[in-house]
C-alpha atoms as a PDB file:
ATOM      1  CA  UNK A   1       0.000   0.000   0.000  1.00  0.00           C
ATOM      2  CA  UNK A   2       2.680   2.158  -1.023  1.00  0.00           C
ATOM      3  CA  UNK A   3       0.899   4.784  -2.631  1.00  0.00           C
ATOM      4  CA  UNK A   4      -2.594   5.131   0.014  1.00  0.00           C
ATOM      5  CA  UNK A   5      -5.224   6.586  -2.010  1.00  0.00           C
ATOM      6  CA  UNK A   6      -7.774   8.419   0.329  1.00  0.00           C
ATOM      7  CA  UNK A   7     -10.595   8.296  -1.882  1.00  0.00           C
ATOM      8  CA  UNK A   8     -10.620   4.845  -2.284  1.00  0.00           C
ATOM      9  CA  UNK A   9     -10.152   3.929   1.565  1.00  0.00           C
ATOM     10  CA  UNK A  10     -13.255   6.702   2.316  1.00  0.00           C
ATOM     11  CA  UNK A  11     -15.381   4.390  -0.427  1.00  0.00           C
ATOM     12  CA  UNK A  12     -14.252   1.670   1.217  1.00  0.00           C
ATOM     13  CA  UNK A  13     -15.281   3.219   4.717  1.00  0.00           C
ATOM     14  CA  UNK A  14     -18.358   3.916   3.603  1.00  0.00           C
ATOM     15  CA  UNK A  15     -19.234   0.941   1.776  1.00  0.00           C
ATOM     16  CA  UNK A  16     -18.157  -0.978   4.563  1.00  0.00           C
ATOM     17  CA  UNK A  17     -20.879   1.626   7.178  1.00  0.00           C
ATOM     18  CA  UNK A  18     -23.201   0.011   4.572  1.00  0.00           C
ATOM     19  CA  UNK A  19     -22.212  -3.921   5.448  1.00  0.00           C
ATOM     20  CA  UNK A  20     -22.340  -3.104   8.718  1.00  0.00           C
ATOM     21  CA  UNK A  21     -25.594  -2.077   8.879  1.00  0.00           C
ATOM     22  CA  UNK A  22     -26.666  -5.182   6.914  1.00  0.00           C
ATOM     23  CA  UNK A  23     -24.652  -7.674   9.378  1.00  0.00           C
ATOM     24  CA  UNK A  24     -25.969  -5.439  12.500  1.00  0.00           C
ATOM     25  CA  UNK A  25     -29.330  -5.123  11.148  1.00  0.00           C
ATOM     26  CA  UNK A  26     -29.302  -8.855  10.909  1.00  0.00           C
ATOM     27  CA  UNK A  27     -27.730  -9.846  14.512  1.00  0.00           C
ATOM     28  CA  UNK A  28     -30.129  -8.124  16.081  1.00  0.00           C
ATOM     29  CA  UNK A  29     -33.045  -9.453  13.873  1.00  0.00           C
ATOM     30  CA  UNK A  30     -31.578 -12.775  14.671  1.00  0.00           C
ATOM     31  CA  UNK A  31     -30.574 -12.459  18.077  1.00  0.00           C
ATOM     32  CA  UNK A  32     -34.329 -10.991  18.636  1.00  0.00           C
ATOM     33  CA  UNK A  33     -35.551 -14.128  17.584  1.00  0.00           C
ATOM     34  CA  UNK A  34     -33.641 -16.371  19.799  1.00  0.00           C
ATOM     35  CA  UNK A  35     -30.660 -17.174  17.668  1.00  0.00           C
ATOM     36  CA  UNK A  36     -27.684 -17.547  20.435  1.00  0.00           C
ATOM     37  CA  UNK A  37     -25.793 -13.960  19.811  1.00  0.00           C
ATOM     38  CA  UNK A  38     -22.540 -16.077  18.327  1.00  0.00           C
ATOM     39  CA  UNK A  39     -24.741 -17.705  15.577  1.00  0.00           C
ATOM     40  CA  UNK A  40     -26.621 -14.516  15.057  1.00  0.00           C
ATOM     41  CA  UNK A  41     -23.167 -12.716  14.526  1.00  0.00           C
ATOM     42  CA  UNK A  42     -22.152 -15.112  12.111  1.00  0.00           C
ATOM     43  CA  UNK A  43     -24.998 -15.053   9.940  1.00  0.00           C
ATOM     44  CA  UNK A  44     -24.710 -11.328  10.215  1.00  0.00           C
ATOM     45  CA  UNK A  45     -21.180 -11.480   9.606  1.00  0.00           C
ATOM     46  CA  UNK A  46     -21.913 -13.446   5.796  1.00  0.00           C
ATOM     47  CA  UNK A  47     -24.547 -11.252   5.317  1.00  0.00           C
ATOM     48  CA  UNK A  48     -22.530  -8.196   6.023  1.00  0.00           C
ATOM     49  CA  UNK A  49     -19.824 -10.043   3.705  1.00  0.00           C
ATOM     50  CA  UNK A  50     -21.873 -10.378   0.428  1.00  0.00           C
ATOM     51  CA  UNK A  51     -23.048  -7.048   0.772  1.00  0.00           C
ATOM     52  CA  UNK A  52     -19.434  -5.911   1.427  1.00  0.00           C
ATOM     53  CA  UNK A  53     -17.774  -7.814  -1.402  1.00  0.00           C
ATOM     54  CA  UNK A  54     -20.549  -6.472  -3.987  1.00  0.00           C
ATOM     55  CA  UNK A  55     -20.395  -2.987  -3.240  1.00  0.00           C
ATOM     56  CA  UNK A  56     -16.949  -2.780  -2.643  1.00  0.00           C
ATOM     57  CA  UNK A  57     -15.626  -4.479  -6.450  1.00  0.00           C
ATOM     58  CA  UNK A  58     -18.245  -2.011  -7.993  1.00  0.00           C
ATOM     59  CA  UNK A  59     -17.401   1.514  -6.447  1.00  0.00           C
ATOM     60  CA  UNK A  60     -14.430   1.168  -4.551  1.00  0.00           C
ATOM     61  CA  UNK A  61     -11.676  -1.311  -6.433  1.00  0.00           C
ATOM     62  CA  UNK A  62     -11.143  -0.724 -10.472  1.00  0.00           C
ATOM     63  CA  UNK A  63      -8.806  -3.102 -10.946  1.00  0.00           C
ATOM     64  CA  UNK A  64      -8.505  -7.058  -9.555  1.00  0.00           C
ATOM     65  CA  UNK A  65      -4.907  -8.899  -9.624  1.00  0.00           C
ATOM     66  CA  UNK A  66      -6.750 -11.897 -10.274  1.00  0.00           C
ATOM     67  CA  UNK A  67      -9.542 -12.304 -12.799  1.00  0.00           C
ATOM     68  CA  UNK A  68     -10.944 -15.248 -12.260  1.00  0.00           C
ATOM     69  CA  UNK A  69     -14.124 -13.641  -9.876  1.00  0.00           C
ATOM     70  CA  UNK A  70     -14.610 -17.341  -8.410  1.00  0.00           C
ATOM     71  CA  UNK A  71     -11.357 -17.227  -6.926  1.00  0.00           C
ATOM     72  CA  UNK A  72     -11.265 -14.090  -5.962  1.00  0.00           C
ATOM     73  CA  UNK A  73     -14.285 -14.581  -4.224  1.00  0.00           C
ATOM     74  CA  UNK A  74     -12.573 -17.209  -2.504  1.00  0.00           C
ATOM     75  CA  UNK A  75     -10.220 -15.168  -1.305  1.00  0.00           C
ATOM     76  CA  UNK A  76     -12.274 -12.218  -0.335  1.00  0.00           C
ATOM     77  CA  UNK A  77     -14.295 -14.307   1.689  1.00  0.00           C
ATOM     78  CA  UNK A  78     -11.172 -16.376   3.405  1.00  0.00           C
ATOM     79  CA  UNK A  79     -10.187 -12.604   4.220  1.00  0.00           C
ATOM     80  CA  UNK A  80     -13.178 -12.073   5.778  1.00  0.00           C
ATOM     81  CA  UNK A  81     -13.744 -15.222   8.007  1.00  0.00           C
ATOM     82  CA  UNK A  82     -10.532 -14.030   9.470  1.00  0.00           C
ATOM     83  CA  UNK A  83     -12.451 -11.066  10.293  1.00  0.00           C
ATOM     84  CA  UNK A  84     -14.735 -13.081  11.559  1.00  0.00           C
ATOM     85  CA  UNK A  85     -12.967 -14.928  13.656  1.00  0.00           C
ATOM     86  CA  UNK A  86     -11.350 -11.910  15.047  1.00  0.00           C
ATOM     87  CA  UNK A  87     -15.540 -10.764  15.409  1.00  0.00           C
ATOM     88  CA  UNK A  88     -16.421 -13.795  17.275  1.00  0.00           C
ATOM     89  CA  UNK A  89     -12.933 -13.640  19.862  1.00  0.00           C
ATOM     90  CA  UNK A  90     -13.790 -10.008  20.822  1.00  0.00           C
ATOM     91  CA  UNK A  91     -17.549 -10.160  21.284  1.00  0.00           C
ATOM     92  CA  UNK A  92     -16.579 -13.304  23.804  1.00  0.00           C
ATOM     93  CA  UNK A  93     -14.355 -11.542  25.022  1.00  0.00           C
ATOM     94  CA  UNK A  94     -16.006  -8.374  25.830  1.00  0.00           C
ATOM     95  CA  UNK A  95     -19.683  -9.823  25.956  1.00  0.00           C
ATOM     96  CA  UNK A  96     -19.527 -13.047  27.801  1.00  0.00           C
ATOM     97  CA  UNK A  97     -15.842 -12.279  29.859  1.00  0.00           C
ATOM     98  CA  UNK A  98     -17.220  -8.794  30.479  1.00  0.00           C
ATOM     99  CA  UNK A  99     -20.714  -8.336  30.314  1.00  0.00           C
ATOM    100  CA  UNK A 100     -20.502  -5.470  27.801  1.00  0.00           C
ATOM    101  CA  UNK A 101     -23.343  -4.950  26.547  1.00  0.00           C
ATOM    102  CA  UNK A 102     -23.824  -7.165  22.986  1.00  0.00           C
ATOM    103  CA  UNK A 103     -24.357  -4.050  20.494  1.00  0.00           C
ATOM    104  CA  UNK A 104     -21.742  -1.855  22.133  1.00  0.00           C
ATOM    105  CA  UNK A 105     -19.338  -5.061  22.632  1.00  0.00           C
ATOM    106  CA  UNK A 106     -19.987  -5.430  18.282  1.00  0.00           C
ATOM    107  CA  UNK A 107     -19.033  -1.890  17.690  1.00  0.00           C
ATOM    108  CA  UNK A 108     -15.748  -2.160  19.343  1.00  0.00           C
ATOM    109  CA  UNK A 109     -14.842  -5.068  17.230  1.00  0.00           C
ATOM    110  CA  UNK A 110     -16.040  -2.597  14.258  1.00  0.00           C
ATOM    111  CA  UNK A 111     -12.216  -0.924  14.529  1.00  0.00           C
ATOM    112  CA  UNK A 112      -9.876  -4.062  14.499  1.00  0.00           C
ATOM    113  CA  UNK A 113     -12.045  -6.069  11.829  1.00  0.00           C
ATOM    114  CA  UNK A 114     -12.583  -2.809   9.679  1.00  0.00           C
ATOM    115  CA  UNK A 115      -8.527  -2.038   9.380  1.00  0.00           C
ATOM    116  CA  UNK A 116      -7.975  -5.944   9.101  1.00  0.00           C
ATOM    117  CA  UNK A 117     -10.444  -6.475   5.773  1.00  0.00           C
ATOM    118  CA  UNK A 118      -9.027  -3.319   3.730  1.00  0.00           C
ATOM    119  CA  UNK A 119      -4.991  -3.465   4.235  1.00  0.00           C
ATOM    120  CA  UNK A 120      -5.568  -7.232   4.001  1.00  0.00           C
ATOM    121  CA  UNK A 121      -7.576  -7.170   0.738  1.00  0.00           C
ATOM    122  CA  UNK A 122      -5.873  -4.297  -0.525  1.00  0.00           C
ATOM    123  CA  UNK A 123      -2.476  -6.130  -0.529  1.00  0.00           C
ATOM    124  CA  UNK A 124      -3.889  -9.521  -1.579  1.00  0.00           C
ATOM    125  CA  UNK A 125      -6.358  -8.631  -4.084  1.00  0.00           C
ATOM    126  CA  UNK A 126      -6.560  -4.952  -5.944  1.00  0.00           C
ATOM    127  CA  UNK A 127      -3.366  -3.329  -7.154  1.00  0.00           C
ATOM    128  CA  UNK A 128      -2.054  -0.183  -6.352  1.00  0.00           C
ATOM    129  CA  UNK A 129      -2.289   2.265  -9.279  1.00  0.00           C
ATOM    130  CA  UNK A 130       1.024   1.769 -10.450  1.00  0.00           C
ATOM    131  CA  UNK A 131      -0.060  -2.221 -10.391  1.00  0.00           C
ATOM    132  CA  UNK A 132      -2.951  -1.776 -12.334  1.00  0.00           C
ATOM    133  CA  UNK A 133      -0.683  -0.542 -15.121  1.00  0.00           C
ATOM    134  CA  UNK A 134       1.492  -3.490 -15.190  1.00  0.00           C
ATOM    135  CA  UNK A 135      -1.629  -5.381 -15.314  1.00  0.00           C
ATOM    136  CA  UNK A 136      -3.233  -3.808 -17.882  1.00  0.00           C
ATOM    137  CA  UNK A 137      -0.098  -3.385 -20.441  1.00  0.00           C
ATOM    138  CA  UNK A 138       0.054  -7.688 -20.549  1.00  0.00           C
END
């Protein structure tokens, strides 16, 4: 991420204020409706994820370093269910270790998660714009 590019992390931020609402939306839907809060995350989580990985490859990231959208996908989500694992560790942590409160204990994990999913799919997956030259020359 040599060259940061604030107008694509801001898309990205708010793209991402989008997912969120989608995968809080949904935990509390689910959690409302008896779903223990960890499975109620998750689902959020994937639902927060799709939403995420649609918005993001058509108004944040112009240009993929690989193609093939199956496997980058893949990828995306394998990014993103080590988000979610880092998700599920804090709201135990702060929600069942420390009684915080479920939504507030969700929006603390917001921070760590959010930083993890960009510089981690920004590195792995969408080339800097010096990158997306090489890539589009060959």
């Amino acid at each position: 991420m040599e060259n940061f590019n604030i107008k694509e992390f801001l898309n990205y931020f708010i793209v991402s204020i989008i997912s969120l609402l989608v995968d809080v939306l949904s935990l509390t839907a689910l959690y409302s409706y008896g779903f223990h809060y960890l499975m109620a995350s998750t689902f959020g989580f994937i639902f927060g994820l799709v939403t995420n990985y649609y918005l993001a490859n058509k108004y944040v990231f112009q240009a993929k370093k690989i193609q093939n959208n199956s496997i980058n996908f893949s990828i995306y989500s394998a990014i993103g269910l080590a988000g979610l694992a880092l998700n599920e560790i804090i709201l135990w942590l702060l929600h069942s270790n420390f009684k915080i409160q479920l939504i507030l204990a969700k929006l603390s994990s917001v921070v760590i998660v959010f930083t993890w999913n960009y510089c981690a799919r920004k590195l792995i997956l969408y080339p800097d714009k010096r990158e997306s030259e090489i890539f589009n020359e060959g």
